[in-house]
Protein backbone atom coordinates (compact mmCIF):
# COMPACT_ATOMS: atom_id res chain seq x y z
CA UNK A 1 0.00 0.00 0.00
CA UNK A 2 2.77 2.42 0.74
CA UNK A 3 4.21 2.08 -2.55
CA UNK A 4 1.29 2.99 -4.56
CA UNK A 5 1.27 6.00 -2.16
CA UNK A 6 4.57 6.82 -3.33
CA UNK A 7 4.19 6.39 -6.86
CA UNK A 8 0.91 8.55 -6.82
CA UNK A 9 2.98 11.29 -4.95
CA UNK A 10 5.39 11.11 -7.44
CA UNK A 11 2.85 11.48 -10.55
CA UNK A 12 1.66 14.28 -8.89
CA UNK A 13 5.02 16.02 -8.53
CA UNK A 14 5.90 15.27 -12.09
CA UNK A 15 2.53 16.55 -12.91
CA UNK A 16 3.50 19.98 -10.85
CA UNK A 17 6.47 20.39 -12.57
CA UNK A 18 5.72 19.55 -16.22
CA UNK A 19 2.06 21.04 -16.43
CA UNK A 20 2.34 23.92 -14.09
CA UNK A 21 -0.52 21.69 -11.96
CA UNK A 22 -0.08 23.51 -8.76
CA UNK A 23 -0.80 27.37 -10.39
CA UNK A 24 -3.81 27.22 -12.33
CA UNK A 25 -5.49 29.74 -10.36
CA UNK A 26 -8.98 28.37 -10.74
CA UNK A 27 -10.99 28.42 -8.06
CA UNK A 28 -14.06 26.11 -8.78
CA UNK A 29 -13.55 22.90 -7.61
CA UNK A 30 -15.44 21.76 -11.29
CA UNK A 31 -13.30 23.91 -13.02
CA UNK A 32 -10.63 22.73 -11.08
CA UNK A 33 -11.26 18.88 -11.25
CA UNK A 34 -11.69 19.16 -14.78
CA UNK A 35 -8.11 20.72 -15.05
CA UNK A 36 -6.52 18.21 -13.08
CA UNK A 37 -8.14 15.49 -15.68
CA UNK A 38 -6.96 17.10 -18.88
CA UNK A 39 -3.89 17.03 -17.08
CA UNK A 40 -3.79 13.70 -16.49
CA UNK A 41 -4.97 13.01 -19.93
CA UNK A 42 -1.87 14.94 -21.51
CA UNK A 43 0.40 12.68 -19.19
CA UNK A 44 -0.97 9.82 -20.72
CA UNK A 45 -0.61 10.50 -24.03
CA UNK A 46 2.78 11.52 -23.45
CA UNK A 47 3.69 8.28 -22.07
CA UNK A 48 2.20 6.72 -24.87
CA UNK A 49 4.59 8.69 -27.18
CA UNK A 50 7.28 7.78 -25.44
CA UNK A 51 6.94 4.18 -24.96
CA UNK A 52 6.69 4.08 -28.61
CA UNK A 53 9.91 5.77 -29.00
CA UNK A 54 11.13 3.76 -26.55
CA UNK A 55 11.86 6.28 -23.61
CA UNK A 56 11.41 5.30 -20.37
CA UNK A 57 12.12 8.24 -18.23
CA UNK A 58 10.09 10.77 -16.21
CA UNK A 59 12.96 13.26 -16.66
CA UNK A 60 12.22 16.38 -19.22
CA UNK A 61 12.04 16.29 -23.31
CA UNK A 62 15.29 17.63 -23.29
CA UNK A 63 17.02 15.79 -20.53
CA UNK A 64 15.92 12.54 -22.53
């Protein structure tokens, strides 16, 4: 259980850093919500790209 904890804490910093997550400055929690899932949704497609380049980092485009 702990290391799911982890690796959800560490989506979520990857998240803050790559997406600007933490400064969206909306202040509905809809509006909100619905930022955090296009979020998400960008991640995944990202990852998707870069399994099928073969990348296997969480590290920046350009530290790849």
């Amino acid at each position: 259980m702990y290391k799911k904890q982890i690796a959800i804490e560490r989506l979520f910093v990857v998240l803050k850093q790559r997406y600007n997550l933490e400064n969206s400055r909306l202040y509905s929690f809809n509006k909100y919500k619905s930022y955090v899932m296009w979020t998400l949704l960008a991640y995944l497609i990202e990852k998707l790209i870069d399994q099928e380049k073969g990348v296997d980092s969480l590290k920046f485009p350009w530290n790849k």
